[in-house]
PDB file of N, CA and C in Angstrom:
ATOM      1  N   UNK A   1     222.219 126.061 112.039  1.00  0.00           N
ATOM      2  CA  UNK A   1     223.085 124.901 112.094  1.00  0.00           C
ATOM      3  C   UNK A   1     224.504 125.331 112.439  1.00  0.00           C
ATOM      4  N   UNK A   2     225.016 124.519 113.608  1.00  0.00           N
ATOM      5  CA  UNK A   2     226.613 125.085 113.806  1.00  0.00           C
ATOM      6  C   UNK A   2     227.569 124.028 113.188  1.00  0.00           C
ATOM      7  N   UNK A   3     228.318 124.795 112.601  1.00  0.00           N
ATOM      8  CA  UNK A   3     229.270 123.894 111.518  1.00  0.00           C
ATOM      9  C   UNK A   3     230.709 123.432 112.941  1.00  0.00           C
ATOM     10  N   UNK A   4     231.069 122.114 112.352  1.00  0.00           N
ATOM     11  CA  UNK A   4     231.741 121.192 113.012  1.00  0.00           C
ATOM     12  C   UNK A   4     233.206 122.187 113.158  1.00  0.00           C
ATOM     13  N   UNK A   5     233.812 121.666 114.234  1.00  0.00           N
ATOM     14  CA  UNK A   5     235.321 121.943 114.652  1.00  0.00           C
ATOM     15  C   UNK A   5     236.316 120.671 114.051  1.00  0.00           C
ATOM     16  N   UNK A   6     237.337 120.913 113.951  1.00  0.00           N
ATOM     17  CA  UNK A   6     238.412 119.814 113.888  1.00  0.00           C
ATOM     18  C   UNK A   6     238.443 119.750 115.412  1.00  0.00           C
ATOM     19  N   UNK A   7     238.221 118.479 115.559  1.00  0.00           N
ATOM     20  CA  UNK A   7     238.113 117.284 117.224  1.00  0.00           C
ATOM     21  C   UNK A   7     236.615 117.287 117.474  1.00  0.00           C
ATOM     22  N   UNK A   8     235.817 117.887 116.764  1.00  0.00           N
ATOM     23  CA  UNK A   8     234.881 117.507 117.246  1.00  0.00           C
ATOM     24  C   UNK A   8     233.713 116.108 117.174  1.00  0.00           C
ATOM     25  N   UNK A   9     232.771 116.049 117.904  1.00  0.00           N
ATOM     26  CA  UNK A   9     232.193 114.489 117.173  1.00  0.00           C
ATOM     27  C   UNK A   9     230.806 114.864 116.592  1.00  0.00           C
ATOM     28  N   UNK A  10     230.398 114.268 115.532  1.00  0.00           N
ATOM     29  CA  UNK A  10     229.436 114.007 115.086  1.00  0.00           C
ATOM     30  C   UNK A  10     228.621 113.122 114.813  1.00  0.00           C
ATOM     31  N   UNK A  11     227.357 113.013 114.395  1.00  0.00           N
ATOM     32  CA  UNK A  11     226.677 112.128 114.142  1.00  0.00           C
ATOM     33  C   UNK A  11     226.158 112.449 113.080  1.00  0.00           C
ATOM     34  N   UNK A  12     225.797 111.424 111.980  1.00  0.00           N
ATOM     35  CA  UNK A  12     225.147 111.616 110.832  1.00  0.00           C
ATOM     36  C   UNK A  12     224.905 110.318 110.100  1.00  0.00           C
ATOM     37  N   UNK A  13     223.933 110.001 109.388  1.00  0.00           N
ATOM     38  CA  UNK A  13     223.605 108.650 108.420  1.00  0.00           C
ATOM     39  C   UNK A  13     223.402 107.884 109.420  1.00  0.00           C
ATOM     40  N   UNK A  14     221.823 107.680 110.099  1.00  0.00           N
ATOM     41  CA  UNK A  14     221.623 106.600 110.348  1.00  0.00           C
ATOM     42  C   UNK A  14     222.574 106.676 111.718  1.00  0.00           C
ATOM     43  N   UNK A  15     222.546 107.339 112.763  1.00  0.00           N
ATOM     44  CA  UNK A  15     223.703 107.185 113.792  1.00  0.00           C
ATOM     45  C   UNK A  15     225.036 107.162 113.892  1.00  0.00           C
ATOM     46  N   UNK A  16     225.852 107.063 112.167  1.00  0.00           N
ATOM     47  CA  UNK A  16     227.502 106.779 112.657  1.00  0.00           C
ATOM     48  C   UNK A  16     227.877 107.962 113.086  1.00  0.00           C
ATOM     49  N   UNK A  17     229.131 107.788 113.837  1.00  0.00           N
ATOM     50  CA  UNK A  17     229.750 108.533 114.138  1.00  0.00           C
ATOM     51  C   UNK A  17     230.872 108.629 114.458  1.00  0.00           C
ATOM     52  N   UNK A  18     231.728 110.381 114.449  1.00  0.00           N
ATOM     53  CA  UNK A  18     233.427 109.905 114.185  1.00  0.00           C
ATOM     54  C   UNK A  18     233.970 111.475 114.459  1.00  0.00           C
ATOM     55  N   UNK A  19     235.302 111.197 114.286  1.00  0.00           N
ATOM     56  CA  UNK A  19     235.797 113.104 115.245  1.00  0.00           C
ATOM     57  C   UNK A  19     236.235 113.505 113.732  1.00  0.00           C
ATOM     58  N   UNK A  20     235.900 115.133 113.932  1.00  0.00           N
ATOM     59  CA  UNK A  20     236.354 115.758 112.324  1.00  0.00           C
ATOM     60  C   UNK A  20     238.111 115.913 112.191  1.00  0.00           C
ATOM     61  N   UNK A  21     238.294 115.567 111.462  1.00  0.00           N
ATOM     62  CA  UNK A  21     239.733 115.290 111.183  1.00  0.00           C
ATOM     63  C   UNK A  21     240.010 117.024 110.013  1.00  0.00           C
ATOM     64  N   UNK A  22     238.960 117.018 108.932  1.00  0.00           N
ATOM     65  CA  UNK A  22     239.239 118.608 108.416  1.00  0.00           C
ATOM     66  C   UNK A  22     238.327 119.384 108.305  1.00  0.00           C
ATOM     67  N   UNK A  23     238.372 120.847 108.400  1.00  0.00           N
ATOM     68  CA  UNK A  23     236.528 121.142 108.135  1.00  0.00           C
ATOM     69  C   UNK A  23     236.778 121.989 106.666  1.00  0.00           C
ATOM     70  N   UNK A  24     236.378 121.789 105.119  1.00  0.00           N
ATOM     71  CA  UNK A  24     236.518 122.458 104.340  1.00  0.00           C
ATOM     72  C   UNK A  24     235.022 123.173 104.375  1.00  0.00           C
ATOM     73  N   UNK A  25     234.888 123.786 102.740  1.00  0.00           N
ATOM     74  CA  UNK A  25     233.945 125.100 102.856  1.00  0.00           C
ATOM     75  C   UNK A  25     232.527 124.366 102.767  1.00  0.00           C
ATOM     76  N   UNK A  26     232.792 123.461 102.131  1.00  0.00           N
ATOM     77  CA  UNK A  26     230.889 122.432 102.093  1.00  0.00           C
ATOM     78  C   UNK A  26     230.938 121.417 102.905  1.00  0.00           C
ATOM     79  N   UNK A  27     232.182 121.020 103.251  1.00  0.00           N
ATOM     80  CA  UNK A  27     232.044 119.683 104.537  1.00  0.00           C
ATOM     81  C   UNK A  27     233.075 119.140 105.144  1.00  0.00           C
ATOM     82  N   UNK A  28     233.068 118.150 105.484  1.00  0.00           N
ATOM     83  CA  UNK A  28     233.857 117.831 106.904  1.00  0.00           C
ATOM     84  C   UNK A  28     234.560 116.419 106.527  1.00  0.00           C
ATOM     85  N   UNK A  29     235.692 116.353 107.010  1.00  0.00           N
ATOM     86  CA  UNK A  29     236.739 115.004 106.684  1.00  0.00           C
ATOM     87  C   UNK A  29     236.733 114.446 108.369  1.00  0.00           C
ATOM     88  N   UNK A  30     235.718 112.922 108.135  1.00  0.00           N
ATOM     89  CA  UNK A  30     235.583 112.486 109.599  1.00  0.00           C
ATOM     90  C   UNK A  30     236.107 111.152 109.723  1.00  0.00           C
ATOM     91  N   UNK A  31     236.836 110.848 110.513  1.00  0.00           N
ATOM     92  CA  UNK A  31     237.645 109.214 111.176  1.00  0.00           C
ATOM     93  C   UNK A  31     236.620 109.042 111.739  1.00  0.00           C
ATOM     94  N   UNK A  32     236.093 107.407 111.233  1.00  0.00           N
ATOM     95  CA  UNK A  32     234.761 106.732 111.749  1.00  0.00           C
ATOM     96  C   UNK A  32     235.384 105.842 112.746  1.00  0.00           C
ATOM     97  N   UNK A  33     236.763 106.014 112.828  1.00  0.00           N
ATOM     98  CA  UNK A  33     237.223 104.604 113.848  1.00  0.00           C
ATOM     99  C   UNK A  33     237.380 105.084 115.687  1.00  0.00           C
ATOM    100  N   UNK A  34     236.372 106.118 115.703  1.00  0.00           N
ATOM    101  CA  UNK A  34     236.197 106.548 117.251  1.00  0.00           C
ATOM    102  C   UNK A  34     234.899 105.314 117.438  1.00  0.00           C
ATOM    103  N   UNK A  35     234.309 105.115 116.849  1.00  0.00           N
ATOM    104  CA  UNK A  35     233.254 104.362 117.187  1.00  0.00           C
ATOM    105  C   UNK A  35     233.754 102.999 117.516  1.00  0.00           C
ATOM    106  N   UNK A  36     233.072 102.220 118.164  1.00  0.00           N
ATOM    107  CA  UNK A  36     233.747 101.328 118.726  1.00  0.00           C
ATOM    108  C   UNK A  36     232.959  99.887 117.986  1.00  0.00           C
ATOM    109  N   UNK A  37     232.453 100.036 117.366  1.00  0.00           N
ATOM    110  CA  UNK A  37     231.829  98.782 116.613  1.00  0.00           C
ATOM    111  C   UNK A  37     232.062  99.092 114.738  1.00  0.00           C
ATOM    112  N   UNK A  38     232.985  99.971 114.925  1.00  0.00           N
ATOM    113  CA  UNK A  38     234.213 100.028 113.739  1.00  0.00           C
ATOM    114  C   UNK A  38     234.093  99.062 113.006  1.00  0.00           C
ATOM    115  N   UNK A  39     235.143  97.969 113.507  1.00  0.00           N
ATOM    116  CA  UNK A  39     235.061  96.524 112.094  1.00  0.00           C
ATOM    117  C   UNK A  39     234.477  96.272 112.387  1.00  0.00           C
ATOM    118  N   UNK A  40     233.406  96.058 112.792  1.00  0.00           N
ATOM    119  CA  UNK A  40     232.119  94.931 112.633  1.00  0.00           C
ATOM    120  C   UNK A  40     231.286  95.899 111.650  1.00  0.00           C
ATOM    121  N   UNK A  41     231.425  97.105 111.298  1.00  0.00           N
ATOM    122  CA  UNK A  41     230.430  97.552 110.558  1.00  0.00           C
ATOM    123  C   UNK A  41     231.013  98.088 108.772  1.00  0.00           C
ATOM    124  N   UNK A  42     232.534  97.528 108.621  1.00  0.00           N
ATOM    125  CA  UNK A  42     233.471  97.176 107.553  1.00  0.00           C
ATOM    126  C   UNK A  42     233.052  98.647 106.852  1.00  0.00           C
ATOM    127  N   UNK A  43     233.552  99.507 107.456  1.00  0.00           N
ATOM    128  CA  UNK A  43     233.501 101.128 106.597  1.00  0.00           C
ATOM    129  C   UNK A  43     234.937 101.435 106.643  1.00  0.00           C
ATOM    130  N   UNK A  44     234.964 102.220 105.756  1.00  0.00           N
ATOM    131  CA  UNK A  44     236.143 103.157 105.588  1.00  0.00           C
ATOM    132  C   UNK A  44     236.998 103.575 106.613  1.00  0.00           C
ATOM    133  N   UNK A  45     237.967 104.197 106.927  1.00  0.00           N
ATOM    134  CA  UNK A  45     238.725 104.777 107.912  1.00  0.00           C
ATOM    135  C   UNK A  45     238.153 106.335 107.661  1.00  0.00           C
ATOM    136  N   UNK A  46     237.900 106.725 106.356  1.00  0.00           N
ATOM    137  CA  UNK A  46     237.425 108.099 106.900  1.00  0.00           C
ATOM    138  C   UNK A  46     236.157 108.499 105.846  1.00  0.00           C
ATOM    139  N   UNK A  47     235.373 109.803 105.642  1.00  0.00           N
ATOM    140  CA  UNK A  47     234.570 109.715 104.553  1.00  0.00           C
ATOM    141  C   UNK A  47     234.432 111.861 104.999  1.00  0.00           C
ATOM    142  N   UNK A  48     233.640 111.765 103.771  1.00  0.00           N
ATOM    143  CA  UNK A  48     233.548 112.992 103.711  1.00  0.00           C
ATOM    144  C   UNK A  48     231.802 113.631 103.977  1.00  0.00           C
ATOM    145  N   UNK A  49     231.842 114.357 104.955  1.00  0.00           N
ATOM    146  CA  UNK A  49     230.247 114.199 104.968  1.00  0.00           C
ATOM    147  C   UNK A  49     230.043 115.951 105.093  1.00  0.00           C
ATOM    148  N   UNK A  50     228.478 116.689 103.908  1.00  0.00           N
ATOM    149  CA  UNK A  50     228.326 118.101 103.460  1.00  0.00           C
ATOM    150  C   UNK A  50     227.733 118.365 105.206  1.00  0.00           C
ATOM    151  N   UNK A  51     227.933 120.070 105.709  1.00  0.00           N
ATOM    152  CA  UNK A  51     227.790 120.194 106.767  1.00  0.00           C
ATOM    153  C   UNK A  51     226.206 120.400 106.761  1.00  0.00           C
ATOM    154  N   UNK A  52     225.367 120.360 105.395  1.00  0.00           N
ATOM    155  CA  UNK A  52     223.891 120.180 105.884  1.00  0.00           C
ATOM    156  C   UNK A  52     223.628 118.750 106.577  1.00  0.00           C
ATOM    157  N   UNK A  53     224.212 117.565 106.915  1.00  0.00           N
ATOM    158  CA  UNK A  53     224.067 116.143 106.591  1.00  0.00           C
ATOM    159  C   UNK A  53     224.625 115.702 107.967  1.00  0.00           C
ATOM    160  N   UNK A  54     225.128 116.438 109.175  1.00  0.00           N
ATOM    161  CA  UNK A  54     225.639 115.702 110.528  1.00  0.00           C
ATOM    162  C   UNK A  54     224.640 116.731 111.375  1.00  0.00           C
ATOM    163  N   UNK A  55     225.472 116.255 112.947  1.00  0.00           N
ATOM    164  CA  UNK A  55     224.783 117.689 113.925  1.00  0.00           C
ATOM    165  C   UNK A  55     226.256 116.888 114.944  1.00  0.00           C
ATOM    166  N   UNK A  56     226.575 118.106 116.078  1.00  0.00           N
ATOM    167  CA  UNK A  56     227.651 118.284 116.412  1.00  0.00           C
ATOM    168  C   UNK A  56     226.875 117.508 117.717  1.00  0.00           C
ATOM    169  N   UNK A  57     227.471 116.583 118.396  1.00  0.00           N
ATOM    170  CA  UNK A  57     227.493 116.198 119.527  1.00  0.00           C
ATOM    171  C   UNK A  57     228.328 115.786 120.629  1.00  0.00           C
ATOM    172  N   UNK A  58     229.391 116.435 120.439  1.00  0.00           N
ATOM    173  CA  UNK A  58     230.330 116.418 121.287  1.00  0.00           C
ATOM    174  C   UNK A  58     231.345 117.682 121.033  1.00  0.00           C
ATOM    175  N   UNK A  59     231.375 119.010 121.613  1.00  0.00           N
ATOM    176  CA  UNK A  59     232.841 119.714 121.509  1.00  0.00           C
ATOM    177  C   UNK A  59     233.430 119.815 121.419  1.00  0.00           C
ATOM    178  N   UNK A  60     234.881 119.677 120.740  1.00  0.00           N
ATOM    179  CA  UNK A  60     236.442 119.504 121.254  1.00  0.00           C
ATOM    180  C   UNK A  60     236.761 120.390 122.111  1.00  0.00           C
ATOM    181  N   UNK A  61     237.730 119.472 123.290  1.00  0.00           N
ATOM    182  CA  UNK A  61     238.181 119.913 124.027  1.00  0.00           C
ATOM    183  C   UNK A  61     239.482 120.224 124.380  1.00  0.00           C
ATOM    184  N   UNK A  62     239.747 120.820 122.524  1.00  0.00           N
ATOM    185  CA  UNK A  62     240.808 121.411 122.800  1.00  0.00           C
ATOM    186  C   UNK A  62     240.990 122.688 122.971  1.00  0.00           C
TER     187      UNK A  62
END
């Protein structure tokens, strides 16, 4: 399993998905508001998800 970057995107739970904002030692601080059906799906601005629990689908390209 490759553990997430800060900018990168993920997916996890059921499809959401969002860019990692921090990566600590068990998991990842992710902004769900890259997704674009955001408010219609009334979640949080951010959540914390363990790095057994996503998979990386997008790189940062920074």
């Amino acid at each position: 399993m490759k553990k997430a970057e800060v900018g990168n995107i993920i997916e996890f739970r059921d499809g959401l998905q969002g860019v990692v904002e921090k990566v600590n030692e068990n998991s990842v601080i992710v902004d769900l508001t890259y997704m674009d059906n955001y408010r219609d799906l009334e979640l949080e601005q951010r959540t914390v998800v363990n790095h057994k629990n996503y998979k990386v689908i997008k790189e940062s390209i920074l």
